[in-house]
Protein backbone atom coordinates (compact mmCIF):
# COMPACT_ATOMS: atom_id res chain seq x y z
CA UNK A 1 0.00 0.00 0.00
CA UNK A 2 1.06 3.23 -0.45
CA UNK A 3 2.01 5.56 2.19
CA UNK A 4 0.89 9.85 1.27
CA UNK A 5 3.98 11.99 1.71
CA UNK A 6 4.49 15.67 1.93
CA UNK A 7 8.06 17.16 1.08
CA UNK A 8 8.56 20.64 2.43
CA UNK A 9 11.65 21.76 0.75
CA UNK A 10 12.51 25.23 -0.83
CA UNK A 11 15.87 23.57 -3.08
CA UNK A 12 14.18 21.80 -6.85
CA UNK A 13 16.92 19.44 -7.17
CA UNK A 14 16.33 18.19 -3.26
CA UNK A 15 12.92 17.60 -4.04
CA UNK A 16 13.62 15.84 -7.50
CA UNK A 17 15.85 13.76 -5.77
CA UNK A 18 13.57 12.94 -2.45
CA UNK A 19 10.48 12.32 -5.01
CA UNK A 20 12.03 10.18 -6.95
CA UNK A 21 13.21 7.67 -4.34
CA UNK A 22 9.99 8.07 -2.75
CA UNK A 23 7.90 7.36 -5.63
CA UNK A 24 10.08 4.64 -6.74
CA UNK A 25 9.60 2.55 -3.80
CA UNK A 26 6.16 3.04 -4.37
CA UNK A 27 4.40 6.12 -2.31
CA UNK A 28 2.34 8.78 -3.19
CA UNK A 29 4.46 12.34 -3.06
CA UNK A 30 3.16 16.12 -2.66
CA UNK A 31 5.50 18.82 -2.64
CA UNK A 32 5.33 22.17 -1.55
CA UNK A 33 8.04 24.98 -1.61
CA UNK A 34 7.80 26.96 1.40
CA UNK A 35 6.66 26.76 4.55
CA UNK A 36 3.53 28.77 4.38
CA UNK A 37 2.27 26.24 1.62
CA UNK A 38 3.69 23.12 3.13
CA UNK A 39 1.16 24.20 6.19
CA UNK A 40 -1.90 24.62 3.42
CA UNK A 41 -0.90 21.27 1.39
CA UNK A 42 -0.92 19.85 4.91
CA UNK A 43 -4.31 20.47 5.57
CA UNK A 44 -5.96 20.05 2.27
CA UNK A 45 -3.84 16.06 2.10
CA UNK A 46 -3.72 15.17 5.36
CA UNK A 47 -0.39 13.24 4.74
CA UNK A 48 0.94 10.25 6.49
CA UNK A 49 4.41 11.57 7.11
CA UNK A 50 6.16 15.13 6.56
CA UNK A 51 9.76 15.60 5.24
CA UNK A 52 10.64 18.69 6.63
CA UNK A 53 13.49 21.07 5.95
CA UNK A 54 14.56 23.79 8.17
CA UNK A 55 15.73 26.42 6.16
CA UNK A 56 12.51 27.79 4.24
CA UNK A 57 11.47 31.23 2.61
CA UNK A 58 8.80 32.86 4.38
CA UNK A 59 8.62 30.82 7.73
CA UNK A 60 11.48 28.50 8.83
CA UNK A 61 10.84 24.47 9.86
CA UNK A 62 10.97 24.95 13.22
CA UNK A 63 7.54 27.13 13.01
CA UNK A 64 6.01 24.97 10.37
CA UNK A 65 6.82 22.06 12.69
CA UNK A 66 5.16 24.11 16.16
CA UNK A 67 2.18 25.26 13.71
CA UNK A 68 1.81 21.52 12.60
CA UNK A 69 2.05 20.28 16.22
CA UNK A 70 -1.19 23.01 16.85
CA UNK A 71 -3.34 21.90 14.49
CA UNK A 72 -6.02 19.61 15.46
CA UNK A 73 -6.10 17.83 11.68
CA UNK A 74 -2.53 17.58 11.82
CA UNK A 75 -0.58 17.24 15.18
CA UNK A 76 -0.72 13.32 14.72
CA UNK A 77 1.28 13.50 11.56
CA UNK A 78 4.79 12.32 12.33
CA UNK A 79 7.06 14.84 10.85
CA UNK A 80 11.04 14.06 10.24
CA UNK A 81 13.89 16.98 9.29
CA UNK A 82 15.65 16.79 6.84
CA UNK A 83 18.48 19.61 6.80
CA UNK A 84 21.59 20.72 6.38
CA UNK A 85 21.67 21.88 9.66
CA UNK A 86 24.49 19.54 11.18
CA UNK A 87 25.72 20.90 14.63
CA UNK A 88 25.22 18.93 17.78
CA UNK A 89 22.51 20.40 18.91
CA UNK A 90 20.50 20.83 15.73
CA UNK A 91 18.79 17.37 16.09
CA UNK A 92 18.00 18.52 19.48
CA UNK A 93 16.36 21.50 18.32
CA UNK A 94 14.27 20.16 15.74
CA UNK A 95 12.97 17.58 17.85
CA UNK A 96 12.15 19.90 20.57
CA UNK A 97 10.46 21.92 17.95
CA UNK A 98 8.16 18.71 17.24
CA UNK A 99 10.27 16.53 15.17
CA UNK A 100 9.49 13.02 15.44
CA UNK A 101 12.98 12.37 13.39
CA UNK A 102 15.88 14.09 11.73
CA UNK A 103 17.97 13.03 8.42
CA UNK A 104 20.97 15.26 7.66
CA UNK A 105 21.65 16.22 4.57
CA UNK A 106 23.20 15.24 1.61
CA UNK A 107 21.10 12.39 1.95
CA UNK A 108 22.42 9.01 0.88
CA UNK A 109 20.01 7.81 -1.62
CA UNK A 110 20.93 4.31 -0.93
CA UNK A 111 19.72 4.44 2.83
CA UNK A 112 17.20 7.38 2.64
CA UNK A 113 13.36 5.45 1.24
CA UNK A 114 14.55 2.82 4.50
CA UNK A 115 15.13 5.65 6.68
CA UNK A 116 11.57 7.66 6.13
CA UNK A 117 9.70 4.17 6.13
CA UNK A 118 10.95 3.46 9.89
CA UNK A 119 9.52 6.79 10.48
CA UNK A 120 6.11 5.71 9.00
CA UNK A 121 6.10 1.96 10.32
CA UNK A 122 6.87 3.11 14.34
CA UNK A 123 3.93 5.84 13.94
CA UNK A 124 1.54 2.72 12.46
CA UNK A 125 1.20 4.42 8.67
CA UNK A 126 2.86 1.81 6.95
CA UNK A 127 0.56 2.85 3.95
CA UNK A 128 -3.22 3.45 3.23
């Protein structure tokens, strides 16, 4: 079955890349640029899991992640980072901002599609 994703990331050749492992393996992937209409596509999909990056035009991760957390609809959505953002602390912050996970990038796209799906399997949306 397949699992509905949402990829909030601002960079076009992160989200080429993230899709198309994503949809390889098999799920269903939405995309959205910035935060502002990650939080709308969120809503209006109702996703089973959020890729998340930090660094966003208009409104950063860590407020799309503490808006997400807010909403009734959505707060039950398991959301994972994926940034650039590397320092010891950073995987701190994110999940202190709401962040049920955190992948650093460059991703490896040979561990990546295992990586999100134990993010979907321990939250029970192992697809629809």
């Amino acid at each position: 079955m397949k699992s509905r994703l949402l990829i909030i990331e601002d960079n076009p050749n992160n989200r080429y890349l993230v899709t198309f492992l994503l949809t390889k393996r098999g799920h269903e992937v939405f995309e959205a640029e910035t935060g502002t209409s990650g939080l709308e596509m969120a809503i209006k999909i109702n996703p089973d899991l959020i890729l998340l990056d930090i660094q966003l035009p208009e409104v950063d991760g860590y407020t799309v992640m503490r808006h997400l957390k807010q909403h009734p609809q959505l707060k039950l959505i398991p959301i994972v980072a994926v940034t650039s953002y590397a320092m010891p602390d950073d995987r701190q912050r994110c999940l202190d901002a709401g962040a049920e996970g955190y992948i650093e990038k460059p991703i490896d796209p040979n561990s990546f599609v295992f990586e999100v799906e134990q993010y979907l399997h321990a939250s029970g949306e192992g697809g629809r």
